[in-house]
N, C-alpha and C. Protein backbone atom coordinates (compact mmCIF):
# COMPACT_ATOMS: atom_id res chain seq x y z
N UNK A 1 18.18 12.72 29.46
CA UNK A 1 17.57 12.65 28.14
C UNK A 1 16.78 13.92 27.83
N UNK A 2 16.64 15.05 28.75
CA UNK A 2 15.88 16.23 27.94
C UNK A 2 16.60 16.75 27.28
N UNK A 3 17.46 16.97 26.72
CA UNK A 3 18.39 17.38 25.62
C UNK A 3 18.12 16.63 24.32
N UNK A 4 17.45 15.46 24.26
CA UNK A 4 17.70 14.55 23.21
C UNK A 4 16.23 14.73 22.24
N UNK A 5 16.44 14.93 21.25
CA UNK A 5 15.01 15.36 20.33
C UNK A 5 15.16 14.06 19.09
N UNK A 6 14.10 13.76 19.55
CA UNK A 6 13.54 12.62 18.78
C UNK A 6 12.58 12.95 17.49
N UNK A 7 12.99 12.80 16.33
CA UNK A 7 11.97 12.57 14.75
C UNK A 7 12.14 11.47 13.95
N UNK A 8 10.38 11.12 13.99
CA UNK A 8 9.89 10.21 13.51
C UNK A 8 9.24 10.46 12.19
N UNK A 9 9.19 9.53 11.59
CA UNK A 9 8.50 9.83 10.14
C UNK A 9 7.54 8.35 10.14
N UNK A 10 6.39 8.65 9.61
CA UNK A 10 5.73 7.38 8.96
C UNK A 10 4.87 7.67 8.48
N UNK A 11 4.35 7.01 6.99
CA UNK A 11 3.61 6.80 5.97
C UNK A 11 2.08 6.56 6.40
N UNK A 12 1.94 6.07 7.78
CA UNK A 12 0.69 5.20 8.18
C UNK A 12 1.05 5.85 10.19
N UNK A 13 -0.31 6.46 10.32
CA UNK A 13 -0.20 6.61 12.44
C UNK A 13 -0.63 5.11 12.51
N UNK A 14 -1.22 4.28 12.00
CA UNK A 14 -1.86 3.01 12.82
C UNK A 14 -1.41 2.40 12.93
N UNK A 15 -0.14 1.94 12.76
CA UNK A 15 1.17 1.01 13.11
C UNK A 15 2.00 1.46 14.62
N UNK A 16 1.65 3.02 14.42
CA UNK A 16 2.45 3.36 15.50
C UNK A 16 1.71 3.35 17.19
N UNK A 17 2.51 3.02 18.39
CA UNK A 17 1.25 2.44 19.19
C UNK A 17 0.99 3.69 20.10
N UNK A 18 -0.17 3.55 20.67
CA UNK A 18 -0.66 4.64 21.30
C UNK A 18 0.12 5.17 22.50
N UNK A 19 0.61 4.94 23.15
CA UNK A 19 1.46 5.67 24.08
C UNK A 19 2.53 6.78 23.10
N UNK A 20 3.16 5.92 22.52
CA UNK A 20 4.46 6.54 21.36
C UNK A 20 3.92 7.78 21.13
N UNK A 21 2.52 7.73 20.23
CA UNK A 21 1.64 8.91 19.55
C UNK A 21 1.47 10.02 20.90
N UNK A 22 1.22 9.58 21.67
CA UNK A 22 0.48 10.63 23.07
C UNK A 22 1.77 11.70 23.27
N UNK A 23 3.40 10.57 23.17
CA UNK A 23 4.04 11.27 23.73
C UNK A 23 5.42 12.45 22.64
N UNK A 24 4.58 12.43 21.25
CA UNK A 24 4.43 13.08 20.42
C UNK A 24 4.02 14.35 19.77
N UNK A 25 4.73 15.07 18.97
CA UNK A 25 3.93 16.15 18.34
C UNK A 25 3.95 15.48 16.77
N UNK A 26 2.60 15.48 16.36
CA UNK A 26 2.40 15.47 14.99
C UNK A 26 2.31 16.42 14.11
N UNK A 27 2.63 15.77 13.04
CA UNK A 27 2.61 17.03 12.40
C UNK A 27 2.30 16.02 11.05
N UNK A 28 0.60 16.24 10.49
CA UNK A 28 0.16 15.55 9.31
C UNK A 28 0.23 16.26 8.18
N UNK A 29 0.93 16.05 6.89
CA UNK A 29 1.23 16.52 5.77
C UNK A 29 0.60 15.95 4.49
N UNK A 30 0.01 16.94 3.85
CA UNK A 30 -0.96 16.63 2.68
C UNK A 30 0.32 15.95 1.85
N UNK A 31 -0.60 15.02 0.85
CA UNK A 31 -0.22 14.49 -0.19
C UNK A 31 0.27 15.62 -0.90
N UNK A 32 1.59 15.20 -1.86
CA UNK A 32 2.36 16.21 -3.03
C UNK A 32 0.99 16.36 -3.69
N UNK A 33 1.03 17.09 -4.31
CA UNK A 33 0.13 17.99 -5.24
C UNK A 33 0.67 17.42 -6.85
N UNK A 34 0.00 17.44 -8.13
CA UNK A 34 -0.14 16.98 -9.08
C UNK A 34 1.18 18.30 -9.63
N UNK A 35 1.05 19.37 -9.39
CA UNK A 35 1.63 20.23 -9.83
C UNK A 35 3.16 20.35 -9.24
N UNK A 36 2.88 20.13 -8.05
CA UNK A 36 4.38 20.17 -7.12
C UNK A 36 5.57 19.09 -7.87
N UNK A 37 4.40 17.91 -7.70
CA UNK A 37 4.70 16.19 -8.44
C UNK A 37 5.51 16.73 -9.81
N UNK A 38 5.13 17.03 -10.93
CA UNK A 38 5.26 17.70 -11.90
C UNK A 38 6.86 18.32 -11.65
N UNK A 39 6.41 19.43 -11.09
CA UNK A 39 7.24 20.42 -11.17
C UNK A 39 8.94 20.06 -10.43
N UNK A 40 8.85 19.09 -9.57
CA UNK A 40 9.60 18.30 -9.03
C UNK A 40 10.81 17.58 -9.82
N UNK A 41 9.75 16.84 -10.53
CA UNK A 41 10.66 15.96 -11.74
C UNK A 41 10.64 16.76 -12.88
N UNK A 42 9.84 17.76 -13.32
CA UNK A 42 11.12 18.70 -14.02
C UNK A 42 12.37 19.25 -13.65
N UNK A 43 12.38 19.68 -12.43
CA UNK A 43 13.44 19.78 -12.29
C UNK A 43 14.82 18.82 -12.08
N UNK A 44 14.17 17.72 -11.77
CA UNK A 44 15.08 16.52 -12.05
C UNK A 44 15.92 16.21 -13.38
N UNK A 45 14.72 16.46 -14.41
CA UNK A 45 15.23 15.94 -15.94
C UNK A 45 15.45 17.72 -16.46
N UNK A 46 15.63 18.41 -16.16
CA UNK A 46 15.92 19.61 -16.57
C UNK A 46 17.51 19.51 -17.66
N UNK A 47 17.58 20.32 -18.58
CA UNK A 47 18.70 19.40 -19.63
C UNK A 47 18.80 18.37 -20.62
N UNK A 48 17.43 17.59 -20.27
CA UNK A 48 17.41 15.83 -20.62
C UNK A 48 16.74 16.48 -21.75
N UNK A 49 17.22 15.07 -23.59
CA UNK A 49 16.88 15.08 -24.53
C UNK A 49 15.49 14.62 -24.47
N UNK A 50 15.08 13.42 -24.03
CA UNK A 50 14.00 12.30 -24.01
C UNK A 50 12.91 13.17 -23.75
N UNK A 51 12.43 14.08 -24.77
CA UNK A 51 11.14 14.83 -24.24
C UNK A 51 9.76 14.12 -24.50
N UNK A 52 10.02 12.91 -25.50
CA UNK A 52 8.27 12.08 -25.27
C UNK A 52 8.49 11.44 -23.96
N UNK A 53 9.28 10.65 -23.18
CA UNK A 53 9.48 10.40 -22.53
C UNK A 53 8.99 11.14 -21.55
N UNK A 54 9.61 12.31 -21.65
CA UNK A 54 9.68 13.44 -20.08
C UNK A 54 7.74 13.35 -19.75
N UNK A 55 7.46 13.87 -21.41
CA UNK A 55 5.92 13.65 -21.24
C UNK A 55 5.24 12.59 -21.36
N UNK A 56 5.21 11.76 -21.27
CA UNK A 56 4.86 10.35 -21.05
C UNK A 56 4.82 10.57 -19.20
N UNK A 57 5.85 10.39 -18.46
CA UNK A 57 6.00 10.49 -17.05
C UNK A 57 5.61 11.50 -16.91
N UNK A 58 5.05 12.71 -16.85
CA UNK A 58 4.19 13.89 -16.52
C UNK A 58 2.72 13.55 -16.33
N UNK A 59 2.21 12.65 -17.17
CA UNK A 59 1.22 12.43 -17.23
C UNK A 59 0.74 11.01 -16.32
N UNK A 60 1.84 10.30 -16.15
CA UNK A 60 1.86 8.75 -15.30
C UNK A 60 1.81 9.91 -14.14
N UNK A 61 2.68 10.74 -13.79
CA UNK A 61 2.95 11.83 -12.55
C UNK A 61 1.41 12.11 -11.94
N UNK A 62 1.13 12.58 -13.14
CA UNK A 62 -0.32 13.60 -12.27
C UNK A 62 -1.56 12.48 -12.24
N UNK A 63 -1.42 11.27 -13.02
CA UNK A 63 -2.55 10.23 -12.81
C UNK A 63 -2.41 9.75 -11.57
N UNK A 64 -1.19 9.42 -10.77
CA UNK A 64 -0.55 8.84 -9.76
C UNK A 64 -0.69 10.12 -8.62
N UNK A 65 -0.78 10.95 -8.46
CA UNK A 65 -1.16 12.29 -7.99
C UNK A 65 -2.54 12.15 -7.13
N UNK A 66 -3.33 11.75 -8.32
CA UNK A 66 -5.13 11.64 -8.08
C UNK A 66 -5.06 10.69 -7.53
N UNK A 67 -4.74 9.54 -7.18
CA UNK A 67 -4.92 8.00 -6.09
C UNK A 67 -4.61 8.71 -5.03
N UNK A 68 -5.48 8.12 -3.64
CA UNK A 68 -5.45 8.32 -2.53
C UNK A 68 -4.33 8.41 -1.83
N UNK A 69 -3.19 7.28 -2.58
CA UNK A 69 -2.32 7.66 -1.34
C UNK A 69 -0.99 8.36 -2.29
N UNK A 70 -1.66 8.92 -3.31
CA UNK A 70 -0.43 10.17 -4.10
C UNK A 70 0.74 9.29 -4.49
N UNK A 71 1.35 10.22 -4.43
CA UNK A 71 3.16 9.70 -5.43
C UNK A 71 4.08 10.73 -4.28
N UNK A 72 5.05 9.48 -4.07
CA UNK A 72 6.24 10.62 -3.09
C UNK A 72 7.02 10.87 -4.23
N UNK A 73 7.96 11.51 -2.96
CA UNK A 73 9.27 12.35 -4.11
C UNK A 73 10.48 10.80 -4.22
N UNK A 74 10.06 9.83 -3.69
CA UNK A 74 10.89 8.68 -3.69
C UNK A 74 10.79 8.47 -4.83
N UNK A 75 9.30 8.04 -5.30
CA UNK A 75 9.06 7.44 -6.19
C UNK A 75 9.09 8.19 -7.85
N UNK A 76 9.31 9.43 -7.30
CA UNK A 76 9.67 10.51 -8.65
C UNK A 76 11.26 10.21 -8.92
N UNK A 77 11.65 10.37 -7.89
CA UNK A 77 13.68 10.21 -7.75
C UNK A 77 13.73 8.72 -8.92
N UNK A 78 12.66 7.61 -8.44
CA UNK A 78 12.86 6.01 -8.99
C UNK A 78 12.34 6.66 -10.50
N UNK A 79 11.17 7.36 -10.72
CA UNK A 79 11.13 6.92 -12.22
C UNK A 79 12.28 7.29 -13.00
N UNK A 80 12.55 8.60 -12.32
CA UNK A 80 14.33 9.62 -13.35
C UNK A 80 15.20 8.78 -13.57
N UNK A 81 15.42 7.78 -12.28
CA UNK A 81 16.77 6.70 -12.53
C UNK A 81 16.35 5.58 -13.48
N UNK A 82 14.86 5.21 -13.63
CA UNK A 82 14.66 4.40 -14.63
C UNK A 82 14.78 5.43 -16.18
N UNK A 83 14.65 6.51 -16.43
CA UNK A 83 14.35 7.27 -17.50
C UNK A 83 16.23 7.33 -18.04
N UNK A 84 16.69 7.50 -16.97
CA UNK A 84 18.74 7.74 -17.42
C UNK A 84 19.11 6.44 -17.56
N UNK A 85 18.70 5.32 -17.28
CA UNK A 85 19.29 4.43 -17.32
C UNK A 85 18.38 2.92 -17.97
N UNK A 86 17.69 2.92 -18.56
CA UNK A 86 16.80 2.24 -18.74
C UNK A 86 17.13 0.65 -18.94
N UNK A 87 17.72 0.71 -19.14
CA UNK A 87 18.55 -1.07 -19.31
C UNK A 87 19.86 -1.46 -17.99
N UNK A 88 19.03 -0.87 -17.28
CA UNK A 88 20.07 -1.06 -16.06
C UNK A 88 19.74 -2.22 -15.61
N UNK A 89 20.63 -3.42 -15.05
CA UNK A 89 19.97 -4.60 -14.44
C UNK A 89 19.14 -4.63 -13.10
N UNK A 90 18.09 -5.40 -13.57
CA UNK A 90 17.07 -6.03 -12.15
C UNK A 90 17.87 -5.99 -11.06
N UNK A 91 18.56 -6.99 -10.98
CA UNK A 91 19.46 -7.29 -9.77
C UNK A 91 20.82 -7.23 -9.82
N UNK A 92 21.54 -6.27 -8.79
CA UNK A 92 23.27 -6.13 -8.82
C UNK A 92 23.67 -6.67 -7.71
């Protein structure tokens, strides 16, 4: 097994148990930035007509930015697919 390289990802270290962590390199990464956030999902909707829209979510973007635990790029990817598709069904 020294050949074999192991990466982990998680949202939260306190789930993960202490031996696991010891036998680890971390590597802790700041929250996206309000601007990054932004600049992100412009480039997502880059092309797109819906510009109250676009700005409407710019501004949900950078409010969601300022909370402690930020906005991922997941949750930027989810609003775009709600913005192209808006009457898409709940459940398929």
């Amino acid at each position: 097994m020294s050949r074999v390289i192991w990466i982990m990802t998680a949202n939260n270290l306190e789930g993960i148990p202490a031996p696991l962590r010891d036998r680890s390199r971390l590597f802790i990464l700041p929250n996206l930035s309000a601007t990054d956030a932004i600049a992100h999902f412009d480039r997502l909707t880059a092309g797109c007509e819906w510009q109250a829209e676009r700005d409407r979510c710019r501004i949900f973007i950078e409010r969601m930015s300022t909370r402690p635990e930020g906005i991922s790029l997941r949750q930027i990817g989810k609003l775009v697919e709600a913005l192209r598709d808006p009457v898409a069904p709940l459940y398929q």
